[in-house]
Each structure stands twice: as C-alpha cells, then as structure tokens.
PDB file of N, CA and C in Angstrom:
ATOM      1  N   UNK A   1     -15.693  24.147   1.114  1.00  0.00           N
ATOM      2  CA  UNK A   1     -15.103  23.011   0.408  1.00  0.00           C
ATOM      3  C   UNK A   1     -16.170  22.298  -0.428  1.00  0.00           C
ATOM      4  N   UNK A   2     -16.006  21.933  -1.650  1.00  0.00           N
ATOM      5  CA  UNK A   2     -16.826  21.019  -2.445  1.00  0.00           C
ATOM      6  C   UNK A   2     -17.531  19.643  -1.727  1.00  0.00           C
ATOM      7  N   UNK A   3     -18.354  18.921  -1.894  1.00  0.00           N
ATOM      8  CA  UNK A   3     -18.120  17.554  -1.601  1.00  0.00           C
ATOM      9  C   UNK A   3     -17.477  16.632  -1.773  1.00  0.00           C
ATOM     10  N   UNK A   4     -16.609  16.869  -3.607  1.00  0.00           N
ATOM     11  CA  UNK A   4     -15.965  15.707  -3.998  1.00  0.00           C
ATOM     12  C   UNK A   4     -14.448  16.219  -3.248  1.00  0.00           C
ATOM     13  N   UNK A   5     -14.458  17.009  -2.534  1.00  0.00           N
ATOM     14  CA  UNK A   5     -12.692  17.580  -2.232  1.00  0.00           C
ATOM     15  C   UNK A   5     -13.069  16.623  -0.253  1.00  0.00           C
ATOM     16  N   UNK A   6     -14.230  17.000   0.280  1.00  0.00           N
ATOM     17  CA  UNK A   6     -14.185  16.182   1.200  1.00  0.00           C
ATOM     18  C   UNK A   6     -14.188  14.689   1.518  1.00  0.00           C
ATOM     19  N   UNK A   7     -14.765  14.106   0.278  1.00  0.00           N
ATOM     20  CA  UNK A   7     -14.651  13.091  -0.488  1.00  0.00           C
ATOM     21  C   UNK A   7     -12.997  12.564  -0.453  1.00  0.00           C
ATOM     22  N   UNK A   8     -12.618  13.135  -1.062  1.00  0.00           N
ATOM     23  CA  UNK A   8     -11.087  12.551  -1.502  1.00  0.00           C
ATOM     24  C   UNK A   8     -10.250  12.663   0.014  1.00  0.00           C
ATOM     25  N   UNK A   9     -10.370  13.524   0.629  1.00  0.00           N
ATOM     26  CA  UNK A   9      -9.325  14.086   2.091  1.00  0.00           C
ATOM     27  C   UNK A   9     -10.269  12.690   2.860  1.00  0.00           C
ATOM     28  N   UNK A  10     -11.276  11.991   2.779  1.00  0.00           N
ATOM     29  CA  UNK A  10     -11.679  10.716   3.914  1.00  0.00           C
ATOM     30  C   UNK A  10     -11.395   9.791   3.131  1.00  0.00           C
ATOM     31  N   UNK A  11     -11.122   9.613   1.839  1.00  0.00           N
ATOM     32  CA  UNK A  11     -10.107   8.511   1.263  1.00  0.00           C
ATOM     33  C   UNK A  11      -8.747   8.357   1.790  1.00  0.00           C
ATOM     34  N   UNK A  12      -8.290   9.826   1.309  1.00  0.00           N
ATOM     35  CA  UNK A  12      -7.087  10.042   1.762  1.00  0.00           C
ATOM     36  C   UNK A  12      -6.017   9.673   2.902  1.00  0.00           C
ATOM     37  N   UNK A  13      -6.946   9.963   4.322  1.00  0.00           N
ATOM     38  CA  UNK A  13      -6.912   9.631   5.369  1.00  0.00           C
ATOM     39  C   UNK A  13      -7.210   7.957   5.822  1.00  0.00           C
ATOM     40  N   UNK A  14      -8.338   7.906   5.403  1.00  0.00           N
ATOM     41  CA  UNK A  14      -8.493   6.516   5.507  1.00  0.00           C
ATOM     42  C   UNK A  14      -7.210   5.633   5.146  1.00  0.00           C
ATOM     43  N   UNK A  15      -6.616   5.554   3.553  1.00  0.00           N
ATOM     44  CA  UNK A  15      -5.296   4.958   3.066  1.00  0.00           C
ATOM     45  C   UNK A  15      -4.432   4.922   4.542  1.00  0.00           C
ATOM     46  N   UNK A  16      -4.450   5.922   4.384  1.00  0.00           N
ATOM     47  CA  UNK A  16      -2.876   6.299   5.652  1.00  0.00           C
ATOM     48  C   UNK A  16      -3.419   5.557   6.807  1.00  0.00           C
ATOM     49  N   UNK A  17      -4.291   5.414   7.537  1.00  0.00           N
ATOM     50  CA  UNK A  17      -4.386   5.189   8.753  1.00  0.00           C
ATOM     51  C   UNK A  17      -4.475   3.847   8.468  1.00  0.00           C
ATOM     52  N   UNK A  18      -4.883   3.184   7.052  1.00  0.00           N
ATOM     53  CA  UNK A  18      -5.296   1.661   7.338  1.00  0.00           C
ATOM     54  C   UNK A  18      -3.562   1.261   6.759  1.00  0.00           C
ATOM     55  N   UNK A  19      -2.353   2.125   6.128  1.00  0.00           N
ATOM     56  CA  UNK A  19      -1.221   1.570   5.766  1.00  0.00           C
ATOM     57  C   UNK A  19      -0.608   1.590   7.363  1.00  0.00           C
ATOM     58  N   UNK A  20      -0.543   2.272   8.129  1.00  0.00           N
ATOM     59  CA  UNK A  20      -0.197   2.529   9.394  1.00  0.00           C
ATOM     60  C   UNK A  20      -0.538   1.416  10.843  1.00  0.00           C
ATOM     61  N   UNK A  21      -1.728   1.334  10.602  1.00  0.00           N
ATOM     62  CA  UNK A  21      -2.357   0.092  11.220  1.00  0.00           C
ATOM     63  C   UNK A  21      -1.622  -1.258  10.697  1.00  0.00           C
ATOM     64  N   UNK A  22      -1.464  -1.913   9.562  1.00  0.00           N
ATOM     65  CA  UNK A  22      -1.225  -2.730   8.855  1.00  0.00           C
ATOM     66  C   UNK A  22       0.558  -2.574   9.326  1.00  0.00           C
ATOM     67  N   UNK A  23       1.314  -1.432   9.128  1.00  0.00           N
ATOM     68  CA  UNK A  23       2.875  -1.695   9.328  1.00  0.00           C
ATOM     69  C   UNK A  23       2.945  -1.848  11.173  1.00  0.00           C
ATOM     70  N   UNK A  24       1.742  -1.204  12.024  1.00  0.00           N
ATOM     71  CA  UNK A  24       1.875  -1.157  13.153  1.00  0.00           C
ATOM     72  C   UNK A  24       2.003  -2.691  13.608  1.00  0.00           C
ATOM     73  N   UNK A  25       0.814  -3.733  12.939  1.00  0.00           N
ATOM     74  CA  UNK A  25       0.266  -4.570  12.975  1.00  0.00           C
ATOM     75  C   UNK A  25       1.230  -5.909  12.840  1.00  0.00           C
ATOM     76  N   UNK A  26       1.775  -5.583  11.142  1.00  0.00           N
ATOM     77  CA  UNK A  26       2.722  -6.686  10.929  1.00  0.00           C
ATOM     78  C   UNK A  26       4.316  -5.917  11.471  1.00  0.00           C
ATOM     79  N   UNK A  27       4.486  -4.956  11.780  1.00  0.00           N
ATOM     80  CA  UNK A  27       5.692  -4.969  11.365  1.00  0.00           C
ATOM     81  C   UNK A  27       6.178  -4.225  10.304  1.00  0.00           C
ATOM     82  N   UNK A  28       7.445  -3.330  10.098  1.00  0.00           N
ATOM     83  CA  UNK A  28       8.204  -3.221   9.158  1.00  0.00           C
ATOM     84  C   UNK A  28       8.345  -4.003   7.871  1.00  0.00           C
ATOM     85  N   UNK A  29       9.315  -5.437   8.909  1.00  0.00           N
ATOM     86  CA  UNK A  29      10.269  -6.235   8.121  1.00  0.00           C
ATOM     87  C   UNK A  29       8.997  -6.833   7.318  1.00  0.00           C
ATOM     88  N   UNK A  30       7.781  -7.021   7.659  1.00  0.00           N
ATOM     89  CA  UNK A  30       7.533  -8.091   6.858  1.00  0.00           C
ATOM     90  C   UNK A  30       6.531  -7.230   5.402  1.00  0.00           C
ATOM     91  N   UNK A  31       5.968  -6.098   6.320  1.00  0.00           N
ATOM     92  CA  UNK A  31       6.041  -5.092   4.870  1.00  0.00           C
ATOM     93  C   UNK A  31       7.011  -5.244   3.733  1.00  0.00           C
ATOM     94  N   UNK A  32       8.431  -4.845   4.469  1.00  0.00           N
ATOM     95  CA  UNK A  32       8.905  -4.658   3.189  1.00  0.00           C
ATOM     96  C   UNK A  32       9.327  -6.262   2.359  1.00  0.00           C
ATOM     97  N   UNK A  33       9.283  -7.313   3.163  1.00  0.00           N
ATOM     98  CA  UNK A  33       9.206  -8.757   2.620  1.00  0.00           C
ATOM     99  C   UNK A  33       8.093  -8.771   1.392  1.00  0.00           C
ATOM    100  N   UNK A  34       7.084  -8.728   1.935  1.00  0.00           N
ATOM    101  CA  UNK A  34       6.057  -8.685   0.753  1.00  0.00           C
ATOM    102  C   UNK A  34       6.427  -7.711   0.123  1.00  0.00           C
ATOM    103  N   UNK A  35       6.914  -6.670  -0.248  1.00  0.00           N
ATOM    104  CA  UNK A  35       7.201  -5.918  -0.872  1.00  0.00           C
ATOM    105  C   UNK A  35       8.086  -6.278  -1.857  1.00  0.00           C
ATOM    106  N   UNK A  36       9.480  -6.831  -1.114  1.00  0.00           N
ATOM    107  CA  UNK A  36      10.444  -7.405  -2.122  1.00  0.00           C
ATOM    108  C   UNK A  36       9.735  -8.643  -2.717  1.00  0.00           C
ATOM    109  N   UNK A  37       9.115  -9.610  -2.342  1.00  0.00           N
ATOM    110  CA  UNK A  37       8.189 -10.491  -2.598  1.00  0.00           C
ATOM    111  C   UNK A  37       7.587 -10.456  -4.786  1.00  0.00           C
ATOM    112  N   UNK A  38       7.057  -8.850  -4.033  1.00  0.00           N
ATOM    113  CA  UNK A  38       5.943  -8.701  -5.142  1.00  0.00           C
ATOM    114  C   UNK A  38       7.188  -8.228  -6.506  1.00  0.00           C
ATOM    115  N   UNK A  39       8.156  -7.612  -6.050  1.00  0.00           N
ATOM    116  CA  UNK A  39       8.921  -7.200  -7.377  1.00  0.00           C
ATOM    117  C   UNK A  39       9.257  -8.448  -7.796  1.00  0.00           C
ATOM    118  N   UNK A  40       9.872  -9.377  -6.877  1.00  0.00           N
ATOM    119  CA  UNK A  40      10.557 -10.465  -7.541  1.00  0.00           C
ATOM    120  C   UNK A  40       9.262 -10.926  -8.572  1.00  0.00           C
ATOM    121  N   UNK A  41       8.327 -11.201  -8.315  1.00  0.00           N
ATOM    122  CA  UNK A  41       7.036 -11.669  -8.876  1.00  0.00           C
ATOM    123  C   UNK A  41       6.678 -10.804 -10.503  1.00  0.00           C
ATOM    124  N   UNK A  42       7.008  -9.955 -10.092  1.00  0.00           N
ATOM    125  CA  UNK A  42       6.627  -9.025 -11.322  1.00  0.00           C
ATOM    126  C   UNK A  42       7.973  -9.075 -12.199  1.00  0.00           C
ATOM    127  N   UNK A  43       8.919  -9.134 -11.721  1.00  0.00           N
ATOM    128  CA  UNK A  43       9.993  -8.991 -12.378  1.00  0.00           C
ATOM    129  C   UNK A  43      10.451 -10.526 -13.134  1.00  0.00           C
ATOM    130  N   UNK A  44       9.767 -11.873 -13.083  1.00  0.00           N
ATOM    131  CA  UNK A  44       9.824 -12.907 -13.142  1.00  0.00           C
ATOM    132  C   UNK A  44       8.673 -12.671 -14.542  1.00  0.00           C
ATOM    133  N   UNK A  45       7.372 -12.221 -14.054  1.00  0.00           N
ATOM    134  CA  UNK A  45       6.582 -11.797 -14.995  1.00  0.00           C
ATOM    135  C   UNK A  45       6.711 -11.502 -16.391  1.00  0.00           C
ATOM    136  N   UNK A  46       7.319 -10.448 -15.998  1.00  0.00           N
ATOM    137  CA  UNK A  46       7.611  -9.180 -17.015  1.00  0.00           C
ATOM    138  C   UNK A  46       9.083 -10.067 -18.107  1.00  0.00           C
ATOM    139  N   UNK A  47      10.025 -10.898 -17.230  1.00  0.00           N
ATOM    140  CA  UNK A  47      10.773 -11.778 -18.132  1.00  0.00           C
ATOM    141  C   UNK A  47      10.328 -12.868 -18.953  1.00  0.00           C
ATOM    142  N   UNK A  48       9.035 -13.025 -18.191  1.00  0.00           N
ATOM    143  CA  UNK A  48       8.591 -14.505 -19.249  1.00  0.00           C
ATOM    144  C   UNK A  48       7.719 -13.592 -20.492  1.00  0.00           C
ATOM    145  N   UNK A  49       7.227 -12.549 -20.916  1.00  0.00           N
ATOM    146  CA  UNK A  49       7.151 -11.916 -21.853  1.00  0.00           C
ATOM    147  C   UNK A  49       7.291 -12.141 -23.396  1.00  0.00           C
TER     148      UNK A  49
END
C-alpha cells in the first residue's frame, strides 16, 4: 500500500468512529435536530440572497 492510501483509510476511520461516538454520545434525535437546525439556517441564508 502507498503511504498516502494509508493516510486516507486513518482519516477515514477516524471520521466514522468520531461520527459514531458523537451519535452514541448525543443521541439520534438530537443529531438529526442540529441537522434540521442547520438546513433551516442555510435555507434562510440562501433566501436573503
């Protein structure tokens, strides 16, 4: 394997385990709260344009 390919697979992994930790952590519901959160935000955004 290259370095930059082992490189990317401990990014890779890393993401996942720290999104996993974080939904373990808070919760689902409040994931997807901030989630709906951030569209409303952007979508408020994107209207004042």
């Amino acid at each position: 394997m290259v370095r930059s390919e082992v490189r990317t697979y401990r990014v890779m992994w890393f993401l996942a385990g720290a999104v996993t930790m974080a939904v373990y952590l808070l919760g689902p519901h409040a994931i997807a709260r901030n989630a709906y959160d951030a569209a409303d935000r952007v979508s408020l955004w994107v209207a004042s344009l």
